[in-house]
Protein backbone atom coordinates (compact mmCIF):
# COMPACT_ATOMS: atom_id res chain seq x y z
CA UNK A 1 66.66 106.79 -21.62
CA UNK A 2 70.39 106.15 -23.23
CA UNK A 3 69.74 104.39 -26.57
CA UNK A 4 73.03 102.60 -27.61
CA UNK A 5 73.62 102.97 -32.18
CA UNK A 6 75.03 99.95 -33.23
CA UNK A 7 76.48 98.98 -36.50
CA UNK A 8 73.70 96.08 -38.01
CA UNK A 9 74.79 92.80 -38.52
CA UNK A 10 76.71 92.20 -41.14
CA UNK A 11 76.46 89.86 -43.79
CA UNK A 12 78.66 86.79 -43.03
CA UNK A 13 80.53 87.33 -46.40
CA UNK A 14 81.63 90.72 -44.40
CA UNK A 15 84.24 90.95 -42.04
CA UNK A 16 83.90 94.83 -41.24
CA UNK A 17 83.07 97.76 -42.66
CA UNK A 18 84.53 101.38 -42.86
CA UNK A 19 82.88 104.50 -40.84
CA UNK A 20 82.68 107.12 -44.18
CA UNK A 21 80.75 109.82 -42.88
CA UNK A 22 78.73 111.37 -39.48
CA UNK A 23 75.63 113.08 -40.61
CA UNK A 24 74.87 114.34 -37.12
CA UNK A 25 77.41 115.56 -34.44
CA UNK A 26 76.48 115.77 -30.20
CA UNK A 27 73.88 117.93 -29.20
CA UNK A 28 71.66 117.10 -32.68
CA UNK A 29 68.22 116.24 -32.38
CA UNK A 30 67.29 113.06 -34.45
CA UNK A 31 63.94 111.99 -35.52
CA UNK A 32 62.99 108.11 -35.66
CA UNK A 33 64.79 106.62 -38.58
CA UNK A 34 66.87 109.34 -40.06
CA UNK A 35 69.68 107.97 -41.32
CA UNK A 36 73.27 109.02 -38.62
CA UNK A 37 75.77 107.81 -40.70
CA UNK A 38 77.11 106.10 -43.40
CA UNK A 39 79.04 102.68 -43.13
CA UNK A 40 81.32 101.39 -46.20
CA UNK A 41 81.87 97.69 -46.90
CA UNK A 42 83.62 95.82 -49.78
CA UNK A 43 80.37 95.78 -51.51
CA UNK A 44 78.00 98.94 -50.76
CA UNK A 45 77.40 101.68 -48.73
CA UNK A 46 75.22 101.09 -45.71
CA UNK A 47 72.63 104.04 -43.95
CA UNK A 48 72.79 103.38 -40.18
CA UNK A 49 69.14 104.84 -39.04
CA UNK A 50 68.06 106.17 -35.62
CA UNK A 51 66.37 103.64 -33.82
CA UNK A 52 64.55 106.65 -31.79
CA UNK A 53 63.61 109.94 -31.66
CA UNK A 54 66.21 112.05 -29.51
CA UNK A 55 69.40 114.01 -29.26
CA UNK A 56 73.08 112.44 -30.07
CA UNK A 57 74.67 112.53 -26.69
CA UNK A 58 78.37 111.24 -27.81
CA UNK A 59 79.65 109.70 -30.74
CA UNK A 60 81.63 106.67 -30.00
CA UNK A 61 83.68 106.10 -33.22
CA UNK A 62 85.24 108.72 -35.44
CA UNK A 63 85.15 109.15 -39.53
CA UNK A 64 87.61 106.66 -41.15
CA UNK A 65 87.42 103.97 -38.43
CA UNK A 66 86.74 100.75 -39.22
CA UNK A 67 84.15 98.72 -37.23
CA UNK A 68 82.50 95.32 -36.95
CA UNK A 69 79.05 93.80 -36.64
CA UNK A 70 77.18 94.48 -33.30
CA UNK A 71 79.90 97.83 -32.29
CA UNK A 72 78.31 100.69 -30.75
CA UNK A 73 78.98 104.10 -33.06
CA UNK A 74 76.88 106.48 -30.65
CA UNK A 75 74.43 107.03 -27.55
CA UNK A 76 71.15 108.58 -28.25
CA UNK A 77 69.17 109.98 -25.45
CA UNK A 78 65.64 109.01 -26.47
CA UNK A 79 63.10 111.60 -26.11
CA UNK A 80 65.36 114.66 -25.67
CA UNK A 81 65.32 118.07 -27.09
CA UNK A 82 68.01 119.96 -28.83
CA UNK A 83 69.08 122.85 -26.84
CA UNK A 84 67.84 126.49 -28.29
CA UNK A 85 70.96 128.27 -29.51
CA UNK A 86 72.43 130.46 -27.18
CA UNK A 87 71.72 134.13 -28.10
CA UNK A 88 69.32 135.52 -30.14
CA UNK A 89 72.27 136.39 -32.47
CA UNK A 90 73.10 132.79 -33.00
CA UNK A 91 69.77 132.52 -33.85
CA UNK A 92 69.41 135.27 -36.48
CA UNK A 93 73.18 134.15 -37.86
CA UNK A 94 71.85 130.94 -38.44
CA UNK A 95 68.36 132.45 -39.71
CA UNK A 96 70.98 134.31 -42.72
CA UNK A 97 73.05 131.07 -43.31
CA UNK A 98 69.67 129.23 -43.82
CA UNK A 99 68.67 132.01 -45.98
CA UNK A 100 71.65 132.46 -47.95
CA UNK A 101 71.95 128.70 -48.55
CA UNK A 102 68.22 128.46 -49.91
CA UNK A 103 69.17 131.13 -52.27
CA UNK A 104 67.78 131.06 -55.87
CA UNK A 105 71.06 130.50 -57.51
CA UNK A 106 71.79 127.49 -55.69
CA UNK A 107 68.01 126.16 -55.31
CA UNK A 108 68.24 125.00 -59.57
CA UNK A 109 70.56 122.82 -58.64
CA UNK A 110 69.16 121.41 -55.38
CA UNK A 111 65.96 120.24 -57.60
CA UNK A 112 67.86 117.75 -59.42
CA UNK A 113 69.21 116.19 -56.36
CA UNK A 114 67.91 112.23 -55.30
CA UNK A 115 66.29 113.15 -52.13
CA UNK A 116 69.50 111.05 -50.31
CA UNK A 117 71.98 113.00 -51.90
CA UNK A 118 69.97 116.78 -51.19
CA UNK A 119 69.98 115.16 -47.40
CA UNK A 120 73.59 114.63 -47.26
CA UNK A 121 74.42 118.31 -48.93
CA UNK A 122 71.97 119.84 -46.44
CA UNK A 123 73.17 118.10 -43.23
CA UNK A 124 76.69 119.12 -43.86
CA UNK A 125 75.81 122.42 -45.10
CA UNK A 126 77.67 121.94 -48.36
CA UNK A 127 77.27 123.99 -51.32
CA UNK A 128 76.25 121.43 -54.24
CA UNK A 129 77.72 123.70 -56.89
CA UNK A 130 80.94 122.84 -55.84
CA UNK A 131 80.86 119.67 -55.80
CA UNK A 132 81.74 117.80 -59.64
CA UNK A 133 78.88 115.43 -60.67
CA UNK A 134 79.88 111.71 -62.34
CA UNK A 135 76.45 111.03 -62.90
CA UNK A 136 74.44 110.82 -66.14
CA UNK A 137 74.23 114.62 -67.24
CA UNK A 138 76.55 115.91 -64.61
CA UNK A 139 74.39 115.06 -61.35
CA UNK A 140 75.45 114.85 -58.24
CA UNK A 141 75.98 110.96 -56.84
CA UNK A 142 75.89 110.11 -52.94
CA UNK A 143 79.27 109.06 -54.05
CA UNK A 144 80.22 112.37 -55.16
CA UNK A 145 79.03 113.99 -52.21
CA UNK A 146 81.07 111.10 -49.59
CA UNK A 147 84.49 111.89 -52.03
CA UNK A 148 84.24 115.63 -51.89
CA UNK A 149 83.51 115.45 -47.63
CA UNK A 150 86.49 112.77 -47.27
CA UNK A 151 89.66 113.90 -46.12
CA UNK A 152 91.77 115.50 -48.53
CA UNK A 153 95.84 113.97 -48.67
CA UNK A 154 98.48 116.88 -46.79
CA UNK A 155 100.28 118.64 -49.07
CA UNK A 156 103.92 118.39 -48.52
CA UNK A 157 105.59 121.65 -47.84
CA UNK A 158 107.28 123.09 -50.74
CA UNK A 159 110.70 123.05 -51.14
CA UNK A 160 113.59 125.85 -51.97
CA UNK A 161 113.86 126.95 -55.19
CA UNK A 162 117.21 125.37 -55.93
CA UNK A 163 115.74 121.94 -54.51
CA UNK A 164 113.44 121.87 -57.36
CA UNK A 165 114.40 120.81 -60.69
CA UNK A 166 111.67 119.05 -61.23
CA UNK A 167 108.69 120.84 -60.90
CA UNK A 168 105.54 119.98 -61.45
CA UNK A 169 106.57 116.07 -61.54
CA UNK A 170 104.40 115.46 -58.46
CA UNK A 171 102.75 112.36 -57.50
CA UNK A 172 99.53 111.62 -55.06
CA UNK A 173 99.20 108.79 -53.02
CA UNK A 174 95.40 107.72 -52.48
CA UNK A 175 94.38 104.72 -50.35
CA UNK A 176 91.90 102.48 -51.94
CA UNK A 177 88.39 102.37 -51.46
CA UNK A 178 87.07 99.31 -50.10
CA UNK A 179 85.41 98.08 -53.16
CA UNK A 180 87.86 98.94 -55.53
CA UNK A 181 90.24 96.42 -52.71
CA UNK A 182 87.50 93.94 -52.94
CA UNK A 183 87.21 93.58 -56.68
CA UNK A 184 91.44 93.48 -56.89
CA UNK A 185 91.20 90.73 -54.73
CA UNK A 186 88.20 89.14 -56.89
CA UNK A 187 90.27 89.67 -60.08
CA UNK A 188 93.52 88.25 -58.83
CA UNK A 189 91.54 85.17 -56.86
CA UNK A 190 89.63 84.56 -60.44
CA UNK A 191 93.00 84.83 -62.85
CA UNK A 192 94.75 82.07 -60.00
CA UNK A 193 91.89 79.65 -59.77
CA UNK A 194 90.17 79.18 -62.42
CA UNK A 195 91.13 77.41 -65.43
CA UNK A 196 89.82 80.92 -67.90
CA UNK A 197 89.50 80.58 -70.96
CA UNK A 198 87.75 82.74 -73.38
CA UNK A 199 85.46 81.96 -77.00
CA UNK A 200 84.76 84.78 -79.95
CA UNK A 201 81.70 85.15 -82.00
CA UNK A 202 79.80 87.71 -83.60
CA UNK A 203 76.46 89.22 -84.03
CA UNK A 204 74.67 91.13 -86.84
CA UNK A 205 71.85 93.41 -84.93
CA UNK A 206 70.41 94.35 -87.63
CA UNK A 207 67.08 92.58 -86.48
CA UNK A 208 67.44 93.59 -83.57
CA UNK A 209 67.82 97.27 -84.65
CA UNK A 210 64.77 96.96 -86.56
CA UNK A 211 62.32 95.45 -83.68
CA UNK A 212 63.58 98.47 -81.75
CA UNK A 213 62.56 101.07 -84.26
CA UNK A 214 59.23 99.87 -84.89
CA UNK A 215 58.26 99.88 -81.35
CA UNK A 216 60.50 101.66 -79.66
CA UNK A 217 57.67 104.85 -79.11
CA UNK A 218 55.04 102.26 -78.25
CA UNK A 219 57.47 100.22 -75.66
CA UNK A 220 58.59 102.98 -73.98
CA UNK A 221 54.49 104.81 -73.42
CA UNK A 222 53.50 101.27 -72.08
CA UNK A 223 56.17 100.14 -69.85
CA UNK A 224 58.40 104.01 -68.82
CA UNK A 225 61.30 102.41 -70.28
CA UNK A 226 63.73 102.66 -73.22
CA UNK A 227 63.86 99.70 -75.32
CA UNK A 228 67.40 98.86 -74.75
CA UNK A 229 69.78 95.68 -75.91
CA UNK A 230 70.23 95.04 -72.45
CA UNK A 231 66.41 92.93 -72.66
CA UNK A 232 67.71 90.92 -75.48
CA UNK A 233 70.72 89.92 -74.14
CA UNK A 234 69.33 88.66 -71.35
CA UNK A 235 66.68 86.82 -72.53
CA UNK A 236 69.01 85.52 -75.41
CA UNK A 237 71.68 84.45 -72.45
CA UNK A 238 68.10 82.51 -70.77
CA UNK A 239 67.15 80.49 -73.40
CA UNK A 240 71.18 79.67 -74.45
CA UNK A 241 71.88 78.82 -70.13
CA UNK A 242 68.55 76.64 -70.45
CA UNK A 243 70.16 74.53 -74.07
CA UNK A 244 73.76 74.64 -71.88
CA UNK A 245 72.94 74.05 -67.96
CA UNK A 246 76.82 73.70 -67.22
CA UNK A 247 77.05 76.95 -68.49
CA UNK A 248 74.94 78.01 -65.59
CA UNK A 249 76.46 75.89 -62.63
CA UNK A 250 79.73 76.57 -60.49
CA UNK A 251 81.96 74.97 -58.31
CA UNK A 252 81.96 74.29 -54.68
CA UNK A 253 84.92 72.34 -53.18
CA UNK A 254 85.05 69.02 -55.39
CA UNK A 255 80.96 69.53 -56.85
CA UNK A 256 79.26 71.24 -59.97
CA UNK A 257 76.26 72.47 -58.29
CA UNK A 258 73.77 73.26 -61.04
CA UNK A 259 71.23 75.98 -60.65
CA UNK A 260 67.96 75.47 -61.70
CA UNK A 261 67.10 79.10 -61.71
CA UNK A 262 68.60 82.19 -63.53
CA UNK A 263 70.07 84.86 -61.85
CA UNK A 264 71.40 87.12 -63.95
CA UNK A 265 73.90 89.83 -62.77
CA UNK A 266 74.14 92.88 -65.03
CA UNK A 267 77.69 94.72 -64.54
CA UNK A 268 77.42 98.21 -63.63
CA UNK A 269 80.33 101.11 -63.75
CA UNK A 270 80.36 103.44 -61.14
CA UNK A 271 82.99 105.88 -59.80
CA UNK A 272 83.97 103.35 -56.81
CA UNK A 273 84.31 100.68 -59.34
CA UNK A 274 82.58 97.86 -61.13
CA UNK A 275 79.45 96.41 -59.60
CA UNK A 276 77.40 93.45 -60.88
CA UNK A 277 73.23 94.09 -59.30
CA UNK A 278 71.28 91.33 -60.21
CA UNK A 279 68.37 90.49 -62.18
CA UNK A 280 66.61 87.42 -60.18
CA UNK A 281 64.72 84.51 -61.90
CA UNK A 282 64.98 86.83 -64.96
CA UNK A 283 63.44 83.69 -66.84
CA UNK A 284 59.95 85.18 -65.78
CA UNK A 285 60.45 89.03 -66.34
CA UNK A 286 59.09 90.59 -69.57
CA UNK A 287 61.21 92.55 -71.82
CA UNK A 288 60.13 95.76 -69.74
CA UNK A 289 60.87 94.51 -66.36
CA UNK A 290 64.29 93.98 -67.31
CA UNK A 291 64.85 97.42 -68.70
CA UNK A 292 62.80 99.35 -65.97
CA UNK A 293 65.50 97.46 -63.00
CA UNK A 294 68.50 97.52 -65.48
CA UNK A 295 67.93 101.54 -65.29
CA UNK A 296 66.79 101.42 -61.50
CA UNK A 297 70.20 99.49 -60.61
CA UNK A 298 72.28 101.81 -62.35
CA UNK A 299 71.02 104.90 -60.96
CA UNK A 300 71.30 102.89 -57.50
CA UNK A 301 74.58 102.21 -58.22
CA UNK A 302 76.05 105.65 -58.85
CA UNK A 303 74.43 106.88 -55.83
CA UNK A 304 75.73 104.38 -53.73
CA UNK A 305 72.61 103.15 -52.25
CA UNK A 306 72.38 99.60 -53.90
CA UNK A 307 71.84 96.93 -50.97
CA UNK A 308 73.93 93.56 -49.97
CA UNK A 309 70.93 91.49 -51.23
CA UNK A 310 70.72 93.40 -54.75
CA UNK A 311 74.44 92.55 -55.71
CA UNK A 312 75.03 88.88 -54.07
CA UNK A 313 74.40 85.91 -55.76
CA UNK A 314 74.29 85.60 -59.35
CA UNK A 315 74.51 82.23 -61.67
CA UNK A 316 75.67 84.23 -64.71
CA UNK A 317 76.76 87.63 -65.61
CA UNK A 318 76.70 90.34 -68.50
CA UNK A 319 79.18 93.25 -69.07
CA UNK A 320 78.74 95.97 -71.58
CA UNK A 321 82.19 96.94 -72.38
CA UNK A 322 80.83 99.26 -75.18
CA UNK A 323 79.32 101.30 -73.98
CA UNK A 324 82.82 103.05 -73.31
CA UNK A 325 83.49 102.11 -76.98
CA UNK A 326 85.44 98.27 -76.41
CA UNK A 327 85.78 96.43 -79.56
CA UNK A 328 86.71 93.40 -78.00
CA UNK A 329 87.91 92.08 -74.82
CA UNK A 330 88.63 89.12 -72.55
CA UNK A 331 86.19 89.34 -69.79
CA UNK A 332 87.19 88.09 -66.54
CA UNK A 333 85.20 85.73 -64.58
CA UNK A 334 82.76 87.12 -61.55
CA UNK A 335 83.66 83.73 -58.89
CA UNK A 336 82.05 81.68 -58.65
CA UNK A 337 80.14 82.00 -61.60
CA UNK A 338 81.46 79.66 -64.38
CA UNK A 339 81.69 81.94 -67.19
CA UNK A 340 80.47 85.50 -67.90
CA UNK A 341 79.38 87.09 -71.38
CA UNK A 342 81.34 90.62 -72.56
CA UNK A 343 79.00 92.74 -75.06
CA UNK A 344 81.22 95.04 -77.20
CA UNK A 345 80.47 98.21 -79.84
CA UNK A 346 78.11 98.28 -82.46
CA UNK A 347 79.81 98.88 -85.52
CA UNK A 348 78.75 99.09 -88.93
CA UNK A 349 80.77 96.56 -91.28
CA UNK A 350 81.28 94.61 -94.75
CA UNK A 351 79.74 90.81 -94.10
CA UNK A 352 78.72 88.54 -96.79
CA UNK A 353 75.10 87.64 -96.32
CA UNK A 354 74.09 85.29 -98.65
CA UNK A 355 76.76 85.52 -101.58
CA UNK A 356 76.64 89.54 -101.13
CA UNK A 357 78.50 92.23 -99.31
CA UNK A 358 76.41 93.90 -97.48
CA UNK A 359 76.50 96.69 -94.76
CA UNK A 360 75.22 95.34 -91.15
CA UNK A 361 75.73 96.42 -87.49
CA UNK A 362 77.68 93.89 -85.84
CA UNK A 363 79.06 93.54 -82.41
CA UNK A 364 82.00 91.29 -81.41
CA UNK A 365 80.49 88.71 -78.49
CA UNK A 366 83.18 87.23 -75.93
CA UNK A 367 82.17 84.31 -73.47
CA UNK A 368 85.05 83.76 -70.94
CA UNK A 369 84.48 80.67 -68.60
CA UNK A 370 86.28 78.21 -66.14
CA UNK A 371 87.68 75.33 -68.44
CA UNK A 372 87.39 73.31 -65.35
CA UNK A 373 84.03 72.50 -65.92
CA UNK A 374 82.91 73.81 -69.52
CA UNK A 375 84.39 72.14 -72.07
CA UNK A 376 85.00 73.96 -75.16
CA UNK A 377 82.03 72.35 -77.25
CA UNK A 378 79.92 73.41 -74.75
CA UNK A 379 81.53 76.86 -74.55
CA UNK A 380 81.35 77.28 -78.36
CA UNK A 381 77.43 76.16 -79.10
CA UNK A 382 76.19 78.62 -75.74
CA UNK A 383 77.80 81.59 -78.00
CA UNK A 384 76.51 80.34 -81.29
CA UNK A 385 72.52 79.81 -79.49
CA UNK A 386 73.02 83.70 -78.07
CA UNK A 387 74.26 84.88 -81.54
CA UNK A 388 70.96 82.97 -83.33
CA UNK A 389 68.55 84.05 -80.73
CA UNK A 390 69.66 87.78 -81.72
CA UNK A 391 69.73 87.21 -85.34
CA UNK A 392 66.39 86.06 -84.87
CA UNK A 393 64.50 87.12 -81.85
CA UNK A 394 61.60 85.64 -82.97
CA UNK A 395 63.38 82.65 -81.09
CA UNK A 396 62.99 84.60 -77.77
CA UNK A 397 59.49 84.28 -77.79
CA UNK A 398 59.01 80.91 -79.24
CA UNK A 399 61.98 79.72 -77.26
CA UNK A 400 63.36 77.46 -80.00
């Protein structure tokens, strides 16, 4: 029986979607659910599985193409076998290639593949040490793996030596990805519609700091997380968006719909640009629920597997701009959101604290937010309410 592969359906915020990569080719036997190919969309990158166990007959739609909703990528011919290779040297050439590909030297580095990345490597019979890592410690993203398969720009033929005065002034044109369009278009459509305008504070941590050291050791054996900032920002931003509900709200058409719920979107840097997973009704998550999916989002992110549902929606959002060492920046507004909070670098410096100088860590805070509907009184006391809840986080528990 001839099993049509369609692309899913599509989120309606989605027009299409880009074809990135085949993982099988005609002739391939397929079992139930392995994934066939990957799909790229302004947002993430889908895994298109096989609705059947079978053999690809014919692949309808060819890397780079883009398709739509409902759009039929391949026929599968349920319950077939893969033909045996031809000769029995076929057999024992690919017997050597399997042999010389599970070969010690290149085995370390399999074992620190995520099992979607090893899948990809193996199914295209790539050699992972060739392929540069951007993830933490040098590892090998699903990212990396989709860059180094994609089709590499012509080079241009080179030229006669007296036609070349200027060598080595070359440039490269590269298309853009679809979520690096996406978030241009995000950018521009925030910077022309909304009426942005950004507030300063600042924050000693020194409190902070200190909760951290005491029970960093003891947070970390009961909940398999680090003890970040990331928790306290977030429940700092809770209690400030419950004091400042117009801080939480957003615009639709001529209405200020207020949420009554806090969904918190966390901005995450990865090689195909900025994404913002989000932390829902982070009101009710503990301290080590918020670090344990802060972490699990990230290391989503850089492999590309994060889904629709994980980075749509959002009533506020936080971006750590030092962790690349910011001191300061203007923050620009994730729409529809009304405002979004920038975290900057810790840095030690001279601050009077109580008629003395003294020596604290202190981070610039910058809360950028659509003047259209926050009013700068409003804008002001959310900043000063995160900056006290950090000075103190005894406030965070009390929520006072």
């Amino acid at each position: 029986m001839t099993i049509e592969v369609c692309v899913p359906q599509l989120p309606e915020s989605v027009a299409d979607a880009t074809l990135v990569a085949w993982h099988k080719k005609p002739g391939d036997a397929v079992s139930r659910d392995e994934n066939l190919v990957d799909l790229e969309t302004d947002k993430v990158v889908l895994e298109v599985p096989a609705p059947a166990a079978g053999v690809i007959r014919e692949l309808m739609v060819q890397n780079g193409a883009t398709v739509t909703s409902g759009q039929v990528l391949a026929l599968l011919e349920e319950g077939a076998v893969a033909a045996a290779p031809a000769t029995a040297a076929a057999a024992k050439a690919e017997a050597v290639a399997t042999a010389v590909d599970a070969a010690p030297s290149k085995g370390a580095a399999a074992d620190k593949l995520a099992p979607s990345v090893r899948r990809l490597v193996e199914e295209h019979k790539l050699d992972s040490t060739a392929i540069p890592g951007s993830g933490r410690d040098g590892r090998i993203t699903k990212a990396d793996v989709l860059a180094h398969m994609a089709p590499k720009p012509a080079v241009a033929p080179a030229a006669a030596p007296a036609a070349t005065p200027s060598a080595g002034r070359t440039e490269r044109r590269v298309p853009m990805t679809r979520l690096r369009a996406r978030i241009a278009e995000r950018l521009v459509q925030a910077q022309s519609t909304a009426a942005m305008l950004t507030t300063f504070n600042e924050v000693d941590l020194k409190a902070v700091n200190e909760l951290r050291a005491k029970y960093k050791d003891r947070f970390e054996k009961q909940h398999g997380a680090r003890l970040g900032f990331m928790s306290f920002f977030v429940k700092a931003c809770v209690e400030a968006l419950r004091r400042f509900p117009i801080v939480n709200a957003s615009i639709d058409g001529n209405d200020i719909v207020y949420h009554e719920y806090y969904d918190i979107g966390v901005a995450v840097s990865t090689d195909r640009g900025l994404v913002v997973p989000v932390l829902r009704d982070a009101d009710a998550m503990g301290f080590g629920e918020i670090e344990k999916s802060v972490v699990a989002y990230a290391t989503k992110a850089r492999e590309g597997s994060l889904t629709i549902e994980e980075i749509t929606g959002g009533t506020f959002t936080i971006t750590n701009g030092g962790v690349f060492g910011s001191l300061l920046s203007t923050p620009i507004l994730n729409m529809p959101q009304a405002a979004i909070l920038g975290m900057h670098k810790i840095q030690e410096r001279p601050v009077v604290v109580n008629g003395e100088v003294v020596v604290r860590p202190m981070m610039y805070l910058a809360l950028s937010y659509d003047h259209r509907i926050i009013d700068g009184r409003d804008s002001v006391q959310f900043l000063v309410a995160v900056k006290e809840a950090l000075e103190d986080p005894a406030r965070l528990l009390l929520q006072v």
